[in-house]
PDB file of N, CA and C in Angstrom:
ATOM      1  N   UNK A   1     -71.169 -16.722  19.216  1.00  0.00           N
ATOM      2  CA  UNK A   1     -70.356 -17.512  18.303  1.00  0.00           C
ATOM      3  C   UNK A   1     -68.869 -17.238  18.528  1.00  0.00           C
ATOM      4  N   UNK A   2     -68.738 -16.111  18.839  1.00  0.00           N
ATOM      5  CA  UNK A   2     -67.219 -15.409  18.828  1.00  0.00           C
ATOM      6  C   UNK A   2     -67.140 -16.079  20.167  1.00  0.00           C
ATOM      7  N   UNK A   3     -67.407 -16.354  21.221  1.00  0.00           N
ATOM      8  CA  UNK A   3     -66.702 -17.227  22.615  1.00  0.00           C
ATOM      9  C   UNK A   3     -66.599 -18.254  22.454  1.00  0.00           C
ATOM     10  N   UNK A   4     -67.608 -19.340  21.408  1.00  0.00           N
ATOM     11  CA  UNK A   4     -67.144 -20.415  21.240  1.00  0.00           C
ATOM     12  C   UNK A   4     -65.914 -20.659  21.082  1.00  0.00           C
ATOM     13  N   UNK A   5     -65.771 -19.774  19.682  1.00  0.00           N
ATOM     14  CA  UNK A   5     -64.648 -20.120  19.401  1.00  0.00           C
ATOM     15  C   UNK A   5     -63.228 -19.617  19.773  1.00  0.00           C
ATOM     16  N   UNK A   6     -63.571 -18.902  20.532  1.00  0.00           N
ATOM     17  CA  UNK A   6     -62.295 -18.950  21.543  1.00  0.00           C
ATOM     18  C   UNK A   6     -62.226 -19.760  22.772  1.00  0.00           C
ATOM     19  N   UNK A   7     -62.911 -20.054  23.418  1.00  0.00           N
ATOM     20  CA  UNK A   7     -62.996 -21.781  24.397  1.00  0.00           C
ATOM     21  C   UNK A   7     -62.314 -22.645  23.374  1.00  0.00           C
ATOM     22  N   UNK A   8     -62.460 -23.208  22.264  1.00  0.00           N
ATOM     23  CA  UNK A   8     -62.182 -24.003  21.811  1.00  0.00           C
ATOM     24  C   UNK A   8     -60.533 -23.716  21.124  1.00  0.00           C
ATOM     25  N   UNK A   9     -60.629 -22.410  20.581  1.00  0.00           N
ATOM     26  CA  UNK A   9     -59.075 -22.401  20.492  1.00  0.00           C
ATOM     27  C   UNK A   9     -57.862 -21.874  21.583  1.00  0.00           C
ATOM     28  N   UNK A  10     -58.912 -21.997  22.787  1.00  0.00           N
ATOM     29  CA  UNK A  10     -58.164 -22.454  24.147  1.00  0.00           C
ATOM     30  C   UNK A  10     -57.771 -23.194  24.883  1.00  0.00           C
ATOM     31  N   UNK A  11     -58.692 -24.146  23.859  1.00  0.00           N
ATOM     32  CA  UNK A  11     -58.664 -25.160  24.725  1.00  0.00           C
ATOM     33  C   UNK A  11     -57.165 -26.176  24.362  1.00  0.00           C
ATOM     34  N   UNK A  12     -57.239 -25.525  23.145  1.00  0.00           N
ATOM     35  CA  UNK A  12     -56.131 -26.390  22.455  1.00  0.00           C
ATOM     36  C   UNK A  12     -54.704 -26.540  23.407  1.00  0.00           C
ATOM     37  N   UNK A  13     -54.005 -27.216  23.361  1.00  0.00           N
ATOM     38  CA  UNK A  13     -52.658 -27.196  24.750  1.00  0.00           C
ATOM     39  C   UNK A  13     -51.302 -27.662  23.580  1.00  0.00           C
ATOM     40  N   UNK A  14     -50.555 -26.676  23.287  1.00  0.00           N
ATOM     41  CA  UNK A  14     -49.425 -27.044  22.609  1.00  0.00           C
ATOM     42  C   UNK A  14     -48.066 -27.361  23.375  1.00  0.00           C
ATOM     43  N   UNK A  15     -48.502 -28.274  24.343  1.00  0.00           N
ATOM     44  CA  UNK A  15     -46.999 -28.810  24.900  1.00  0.00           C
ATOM     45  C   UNK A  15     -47.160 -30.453  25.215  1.00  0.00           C
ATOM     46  N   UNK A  16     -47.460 -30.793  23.977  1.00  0.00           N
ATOM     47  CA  UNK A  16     -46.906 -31.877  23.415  1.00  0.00           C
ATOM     48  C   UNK A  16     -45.469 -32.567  23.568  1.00  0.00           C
ATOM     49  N   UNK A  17     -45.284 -33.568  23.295  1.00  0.00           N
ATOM     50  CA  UNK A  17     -43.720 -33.682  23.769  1.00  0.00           C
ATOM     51  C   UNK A  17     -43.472 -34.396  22.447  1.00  0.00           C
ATOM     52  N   UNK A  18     -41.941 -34.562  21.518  1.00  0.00           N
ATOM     53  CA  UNK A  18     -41.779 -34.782  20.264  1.00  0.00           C
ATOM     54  C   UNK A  18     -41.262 -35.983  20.763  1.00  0.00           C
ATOM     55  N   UNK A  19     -41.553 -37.439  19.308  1.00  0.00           N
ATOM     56  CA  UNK A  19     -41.131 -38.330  20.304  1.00  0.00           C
ATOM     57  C   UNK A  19     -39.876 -38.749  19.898  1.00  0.00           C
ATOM     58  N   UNK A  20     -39.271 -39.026  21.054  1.00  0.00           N
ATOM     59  CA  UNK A  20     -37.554 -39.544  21.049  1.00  0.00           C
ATOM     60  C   UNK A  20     -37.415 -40.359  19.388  1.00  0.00           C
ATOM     61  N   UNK A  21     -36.227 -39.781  19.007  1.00  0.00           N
ATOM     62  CA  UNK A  21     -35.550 -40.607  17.797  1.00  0.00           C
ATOM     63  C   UNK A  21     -34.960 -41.874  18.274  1.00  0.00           C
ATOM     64  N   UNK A  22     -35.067 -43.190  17.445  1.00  0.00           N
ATOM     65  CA  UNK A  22     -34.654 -44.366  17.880  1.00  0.00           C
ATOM     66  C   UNK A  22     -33.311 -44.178  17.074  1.00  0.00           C
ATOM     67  N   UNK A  23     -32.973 -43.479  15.924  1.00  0.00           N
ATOM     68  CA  UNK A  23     -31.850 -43.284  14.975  1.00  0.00           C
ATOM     69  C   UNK A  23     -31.959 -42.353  14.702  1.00  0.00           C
ATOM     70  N   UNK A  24     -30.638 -41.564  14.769  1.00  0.00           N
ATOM     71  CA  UNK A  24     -30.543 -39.674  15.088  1.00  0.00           C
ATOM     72  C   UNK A  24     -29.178 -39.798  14.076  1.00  0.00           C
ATOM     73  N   UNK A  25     -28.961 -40.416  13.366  1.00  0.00           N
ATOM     74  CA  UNK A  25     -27.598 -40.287  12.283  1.00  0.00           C
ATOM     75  C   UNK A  25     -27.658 -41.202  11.358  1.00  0.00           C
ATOM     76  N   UNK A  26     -27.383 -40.476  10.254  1.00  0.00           N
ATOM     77  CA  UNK A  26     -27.458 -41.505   8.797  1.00  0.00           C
ATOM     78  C   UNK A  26     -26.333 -42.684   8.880  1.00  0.00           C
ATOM     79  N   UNK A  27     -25.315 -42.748   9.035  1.00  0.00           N
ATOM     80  CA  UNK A  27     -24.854 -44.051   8.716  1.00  0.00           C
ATOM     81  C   UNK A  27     -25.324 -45.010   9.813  1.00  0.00           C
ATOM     82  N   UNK A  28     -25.838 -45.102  11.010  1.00  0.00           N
ATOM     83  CA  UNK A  28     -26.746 -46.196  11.557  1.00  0.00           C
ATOM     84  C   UNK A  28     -27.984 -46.496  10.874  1.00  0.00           C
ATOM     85  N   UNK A  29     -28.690 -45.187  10.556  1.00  0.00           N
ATOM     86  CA  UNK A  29     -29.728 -45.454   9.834  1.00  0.00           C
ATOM     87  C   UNK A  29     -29.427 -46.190   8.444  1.00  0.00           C
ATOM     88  N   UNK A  30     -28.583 -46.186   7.818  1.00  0.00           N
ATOM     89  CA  UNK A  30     -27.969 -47.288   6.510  1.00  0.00           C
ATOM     90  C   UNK A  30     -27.800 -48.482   7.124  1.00  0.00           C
ATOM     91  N   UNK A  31     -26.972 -48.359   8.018  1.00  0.00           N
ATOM     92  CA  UNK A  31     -26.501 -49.859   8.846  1.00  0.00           C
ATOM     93  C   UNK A  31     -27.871 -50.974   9.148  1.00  0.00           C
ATOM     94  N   UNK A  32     -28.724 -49.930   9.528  1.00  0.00           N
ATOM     95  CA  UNK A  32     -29.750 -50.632  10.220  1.00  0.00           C
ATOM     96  C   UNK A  32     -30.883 -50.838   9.130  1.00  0.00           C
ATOM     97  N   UNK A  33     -30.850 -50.641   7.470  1.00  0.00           N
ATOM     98  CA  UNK A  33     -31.547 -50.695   6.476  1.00  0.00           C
ATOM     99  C   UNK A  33     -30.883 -52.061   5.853  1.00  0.00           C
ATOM    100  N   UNK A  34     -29.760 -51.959   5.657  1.00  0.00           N
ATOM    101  CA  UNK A  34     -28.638 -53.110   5.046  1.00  0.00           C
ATOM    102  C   UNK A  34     -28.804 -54.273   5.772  1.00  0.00           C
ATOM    103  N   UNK A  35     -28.963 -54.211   6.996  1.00  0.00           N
ATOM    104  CA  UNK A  35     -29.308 -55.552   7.868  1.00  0.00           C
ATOM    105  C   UNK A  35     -30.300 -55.948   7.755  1.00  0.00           C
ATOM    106  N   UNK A  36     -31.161 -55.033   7.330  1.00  0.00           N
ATOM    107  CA  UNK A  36     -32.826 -55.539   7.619  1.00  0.00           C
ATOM    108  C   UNK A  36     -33.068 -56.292   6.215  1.00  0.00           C
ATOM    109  N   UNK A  37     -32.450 -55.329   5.009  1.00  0.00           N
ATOM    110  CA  UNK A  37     -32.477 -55.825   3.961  1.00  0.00           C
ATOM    111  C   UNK A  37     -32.343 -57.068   3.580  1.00  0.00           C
ATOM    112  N   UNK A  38     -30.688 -57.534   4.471  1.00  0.00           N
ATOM    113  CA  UNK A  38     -30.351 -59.071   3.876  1.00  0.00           C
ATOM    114  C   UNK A  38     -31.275 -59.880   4.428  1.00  0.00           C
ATOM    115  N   UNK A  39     -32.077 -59.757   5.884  1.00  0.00           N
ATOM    116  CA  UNK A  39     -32.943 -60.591   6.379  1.00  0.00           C
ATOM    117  C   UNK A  39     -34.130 -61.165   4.856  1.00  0.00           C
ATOM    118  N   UNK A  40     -34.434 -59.962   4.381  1.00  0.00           N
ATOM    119  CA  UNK A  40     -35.393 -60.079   3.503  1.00  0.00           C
ATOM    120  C   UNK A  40     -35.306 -61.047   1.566  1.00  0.00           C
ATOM    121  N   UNK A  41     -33.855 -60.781   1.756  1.00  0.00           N
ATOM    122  CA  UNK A  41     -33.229 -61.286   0.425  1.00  0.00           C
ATOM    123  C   UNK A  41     -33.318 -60.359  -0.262  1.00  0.00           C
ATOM    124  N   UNK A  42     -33.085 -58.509  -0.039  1.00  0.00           N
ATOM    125  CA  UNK A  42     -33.403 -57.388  -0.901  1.00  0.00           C
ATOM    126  C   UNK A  42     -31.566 -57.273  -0.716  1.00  0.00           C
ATOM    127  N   UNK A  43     -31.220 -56.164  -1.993  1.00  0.00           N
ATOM    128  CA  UNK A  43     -30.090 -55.865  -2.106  1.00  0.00           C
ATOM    129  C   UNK A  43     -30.032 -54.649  -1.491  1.00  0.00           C
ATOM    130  N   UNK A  44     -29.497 -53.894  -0.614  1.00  0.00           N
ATOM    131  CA  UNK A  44     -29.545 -52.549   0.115  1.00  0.00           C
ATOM    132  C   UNK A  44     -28.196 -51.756  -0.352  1.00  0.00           C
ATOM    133  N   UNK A  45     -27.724 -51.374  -1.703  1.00  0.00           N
ATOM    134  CA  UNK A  45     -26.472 -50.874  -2.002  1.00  0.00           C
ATOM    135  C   UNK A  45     -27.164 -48.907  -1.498  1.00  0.00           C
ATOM    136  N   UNK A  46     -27.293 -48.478  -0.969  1.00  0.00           N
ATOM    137  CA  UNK A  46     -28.328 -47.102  -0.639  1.00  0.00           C
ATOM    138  C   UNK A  46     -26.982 -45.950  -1.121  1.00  0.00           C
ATOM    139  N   UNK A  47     -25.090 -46.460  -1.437  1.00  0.00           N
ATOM    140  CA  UNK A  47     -24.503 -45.533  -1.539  1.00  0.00           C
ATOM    141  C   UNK A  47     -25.159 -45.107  -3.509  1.00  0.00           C
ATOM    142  N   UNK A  48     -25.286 -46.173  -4.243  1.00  0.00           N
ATOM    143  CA  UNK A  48     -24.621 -46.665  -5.383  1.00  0.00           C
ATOM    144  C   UNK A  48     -25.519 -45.621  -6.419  1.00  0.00           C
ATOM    145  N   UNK A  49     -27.069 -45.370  -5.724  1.00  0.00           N
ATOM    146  CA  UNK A  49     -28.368 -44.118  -6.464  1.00  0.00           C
ATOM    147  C   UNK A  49     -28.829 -43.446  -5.468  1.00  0.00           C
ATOM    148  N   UNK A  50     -28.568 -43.293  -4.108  1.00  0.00           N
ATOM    149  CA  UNK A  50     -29.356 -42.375  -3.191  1.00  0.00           C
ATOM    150  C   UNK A  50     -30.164 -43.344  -2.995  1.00  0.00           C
ATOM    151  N   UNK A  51     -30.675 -45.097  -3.100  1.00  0.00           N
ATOM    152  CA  UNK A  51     -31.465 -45.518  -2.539  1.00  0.00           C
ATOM    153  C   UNK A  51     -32.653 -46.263  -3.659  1.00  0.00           C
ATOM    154  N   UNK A  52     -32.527 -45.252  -4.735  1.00  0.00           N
ATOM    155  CA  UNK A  52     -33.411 -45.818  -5.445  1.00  0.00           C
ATOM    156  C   UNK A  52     -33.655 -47.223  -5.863  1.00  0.00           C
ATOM    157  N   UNK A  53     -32.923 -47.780  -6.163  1.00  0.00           N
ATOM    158  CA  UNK A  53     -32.775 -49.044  -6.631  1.00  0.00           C
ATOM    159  C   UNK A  53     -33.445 -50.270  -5.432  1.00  0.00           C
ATOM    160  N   UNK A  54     -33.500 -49.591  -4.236  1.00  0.00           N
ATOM    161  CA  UNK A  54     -33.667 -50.195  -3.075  1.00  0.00           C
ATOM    162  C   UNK A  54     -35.163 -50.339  -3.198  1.00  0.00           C
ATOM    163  N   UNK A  55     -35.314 -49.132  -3.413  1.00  0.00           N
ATOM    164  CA  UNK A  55     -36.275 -48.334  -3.305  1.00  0.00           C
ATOM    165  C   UNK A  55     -37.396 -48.974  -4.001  1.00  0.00           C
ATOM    166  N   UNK A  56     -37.244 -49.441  -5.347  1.00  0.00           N
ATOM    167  CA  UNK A  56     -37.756 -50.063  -6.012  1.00  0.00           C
ATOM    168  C   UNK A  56     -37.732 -51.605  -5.780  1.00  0.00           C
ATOM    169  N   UNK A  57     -36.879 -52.156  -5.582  1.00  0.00           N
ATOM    170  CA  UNK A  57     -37.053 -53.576  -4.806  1.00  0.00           C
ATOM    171  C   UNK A  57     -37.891 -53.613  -3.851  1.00  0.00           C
ATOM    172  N   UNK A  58     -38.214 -52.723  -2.807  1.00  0.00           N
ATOM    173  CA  UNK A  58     -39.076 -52.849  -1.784  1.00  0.00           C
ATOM    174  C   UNK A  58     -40.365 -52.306  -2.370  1.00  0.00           C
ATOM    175  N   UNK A  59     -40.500 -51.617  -3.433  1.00  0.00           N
ATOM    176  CA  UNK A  59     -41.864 -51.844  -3.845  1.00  0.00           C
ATOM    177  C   UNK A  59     -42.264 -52.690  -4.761  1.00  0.00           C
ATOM    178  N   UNK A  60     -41.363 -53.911  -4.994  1.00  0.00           N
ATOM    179  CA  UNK A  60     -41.945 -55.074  -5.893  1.00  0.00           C
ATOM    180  C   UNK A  60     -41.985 -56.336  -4.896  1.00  0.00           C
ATOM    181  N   UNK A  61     -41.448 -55.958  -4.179  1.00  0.00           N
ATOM    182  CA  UNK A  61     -41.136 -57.185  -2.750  1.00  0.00           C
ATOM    183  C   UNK A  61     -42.800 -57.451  -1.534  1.00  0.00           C
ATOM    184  N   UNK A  62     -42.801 -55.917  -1.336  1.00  0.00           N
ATOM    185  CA  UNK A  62     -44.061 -55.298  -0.565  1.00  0.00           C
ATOM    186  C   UNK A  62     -45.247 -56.178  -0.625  1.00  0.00           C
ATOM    187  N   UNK A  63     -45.427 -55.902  -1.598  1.00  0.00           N
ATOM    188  CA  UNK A  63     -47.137 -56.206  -2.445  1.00  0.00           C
ATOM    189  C   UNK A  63     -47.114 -58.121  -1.704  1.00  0.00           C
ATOM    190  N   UNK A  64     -46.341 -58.412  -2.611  1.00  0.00           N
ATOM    191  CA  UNK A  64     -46.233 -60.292  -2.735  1.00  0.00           C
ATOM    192  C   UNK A  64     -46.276 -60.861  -1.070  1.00  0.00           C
ATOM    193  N   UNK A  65     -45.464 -60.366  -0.230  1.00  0.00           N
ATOM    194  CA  UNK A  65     -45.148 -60.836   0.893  1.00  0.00           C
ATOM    195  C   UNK A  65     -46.059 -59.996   2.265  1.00  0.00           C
ATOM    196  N   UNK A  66     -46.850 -59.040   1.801  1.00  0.00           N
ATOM    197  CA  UNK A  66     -47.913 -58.480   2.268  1.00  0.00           C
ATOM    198  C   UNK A  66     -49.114 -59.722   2.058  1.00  0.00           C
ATOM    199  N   UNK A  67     -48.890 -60.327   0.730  1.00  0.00           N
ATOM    200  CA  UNK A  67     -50.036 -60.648   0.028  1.00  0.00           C
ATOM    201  C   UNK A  67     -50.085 -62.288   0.937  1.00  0.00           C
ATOM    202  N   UNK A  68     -48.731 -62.702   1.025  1.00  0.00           N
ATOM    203  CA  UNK A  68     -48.235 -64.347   1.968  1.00  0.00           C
ATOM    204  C   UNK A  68     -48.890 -63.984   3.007  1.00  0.00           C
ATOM    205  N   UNK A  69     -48.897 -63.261   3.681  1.00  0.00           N
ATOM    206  CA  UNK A  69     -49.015 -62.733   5.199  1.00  0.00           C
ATOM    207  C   UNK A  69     -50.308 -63.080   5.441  1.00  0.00           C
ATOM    208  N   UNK A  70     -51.309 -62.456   4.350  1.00  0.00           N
ATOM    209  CA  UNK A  70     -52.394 -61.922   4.283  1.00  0.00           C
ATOM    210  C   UNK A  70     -53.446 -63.707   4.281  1.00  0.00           C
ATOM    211  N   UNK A  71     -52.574 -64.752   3.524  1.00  0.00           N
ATOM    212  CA  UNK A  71     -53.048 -65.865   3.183  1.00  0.00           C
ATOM    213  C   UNK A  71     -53.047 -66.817   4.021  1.00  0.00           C
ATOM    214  N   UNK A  72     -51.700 -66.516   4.870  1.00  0.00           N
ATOM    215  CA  UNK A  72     -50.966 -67.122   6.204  1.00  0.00           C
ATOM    216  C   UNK A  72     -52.047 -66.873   7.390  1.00  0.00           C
ATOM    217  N   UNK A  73     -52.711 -65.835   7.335  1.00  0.00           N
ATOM    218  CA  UNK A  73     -53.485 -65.153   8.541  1.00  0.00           C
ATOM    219  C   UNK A  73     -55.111 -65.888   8.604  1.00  0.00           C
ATOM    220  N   UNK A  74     -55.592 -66.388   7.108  1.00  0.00           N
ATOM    221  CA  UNK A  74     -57.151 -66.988   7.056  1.00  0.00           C
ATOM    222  C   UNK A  74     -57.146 -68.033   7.253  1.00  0.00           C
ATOM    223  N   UNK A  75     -57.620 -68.873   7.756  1.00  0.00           N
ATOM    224  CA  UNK A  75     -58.016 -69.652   8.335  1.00  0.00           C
ATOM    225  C   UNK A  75     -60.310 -69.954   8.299  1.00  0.00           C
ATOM    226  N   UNK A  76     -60.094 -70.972   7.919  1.00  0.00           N
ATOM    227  CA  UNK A  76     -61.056 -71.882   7.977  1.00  0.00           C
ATOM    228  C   UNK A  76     -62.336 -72.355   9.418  1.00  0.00           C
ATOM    229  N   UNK A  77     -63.030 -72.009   9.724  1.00  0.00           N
ATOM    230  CA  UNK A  77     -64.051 -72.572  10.836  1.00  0.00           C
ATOM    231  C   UNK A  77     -64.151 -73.427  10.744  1.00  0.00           C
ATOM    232  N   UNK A  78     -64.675 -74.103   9.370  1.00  0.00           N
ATOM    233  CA  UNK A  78     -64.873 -75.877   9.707  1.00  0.00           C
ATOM    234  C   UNK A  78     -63.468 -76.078   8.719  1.00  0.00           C
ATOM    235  N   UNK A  79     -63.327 -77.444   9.252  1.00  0.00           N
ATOM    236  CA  UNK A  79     -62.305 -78.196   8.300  1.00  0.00           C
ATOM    237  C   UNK A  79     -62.582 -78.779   6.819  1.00  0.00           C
ATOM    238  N   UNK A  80     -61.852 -78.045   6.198  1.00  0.00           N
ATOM    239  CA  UNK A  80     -62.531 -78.085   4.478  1.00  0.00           C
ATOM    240  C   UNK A  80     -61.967 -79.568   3.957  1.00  0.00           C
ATOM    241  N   UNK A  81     -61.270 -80.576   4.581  1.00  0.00           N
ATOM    242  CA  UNK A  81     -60.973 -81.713   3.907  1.00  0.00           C
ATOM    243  C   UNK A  81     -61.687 -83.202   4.690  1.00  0.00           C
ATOM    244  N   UNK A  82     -62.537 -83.958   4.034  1.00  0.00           N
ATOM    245  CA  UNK A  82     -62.782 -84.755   4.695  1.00  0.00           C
ATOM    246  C   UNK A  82     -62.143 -85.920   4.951  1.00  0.00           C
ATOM    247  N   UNK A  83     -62.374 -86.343   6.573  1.00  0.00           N
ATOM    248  CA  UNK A  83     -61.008 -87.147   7.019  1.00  0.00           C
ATOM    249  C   UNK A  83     -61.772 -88.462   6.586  1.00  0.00           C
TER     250      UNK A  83
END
């Protein structure tokens, strides 16, 4: 039992590689929240509470436009209206 488990916690290999940051500094990372925001019609003020307020718009926004997506995506096999 005792070699198993050392094969196996040998086997393990910790040189992994961490993966590259696409945004490595907060004010791009704002920049690039504020833009995305107006795409969406959300207000992105992130100086005005630390975010919260955002924060909360994107979890009342989420749900609904998850939910479009979700309606946008089904589709029908036969055609439900007769021509």
């Amino acid at each position: 039992m005792k070699d198993l488990k050392e094969r196996v916690l040998g086997a393990c290999r910790p040189d992994y590689e961490i993966p590259p940051d696409m945004i490595n500094n907060l004010p791009e990372a704002k920049s690039k929240i504020v833009d995305l925001a107006h795409i969406y019609g959300l207000k992105a003020d992130l100086d005005q509470d630390n975010g919260y307020s955002f924060a909360y718009q994107l979890s009342l926004f989420f749900p609904t436009h998850f939910q479009k997506q979700i309606i946008r995506s089904q589709f029908s096999i036969y055609d439900a209206f007769a021509g």
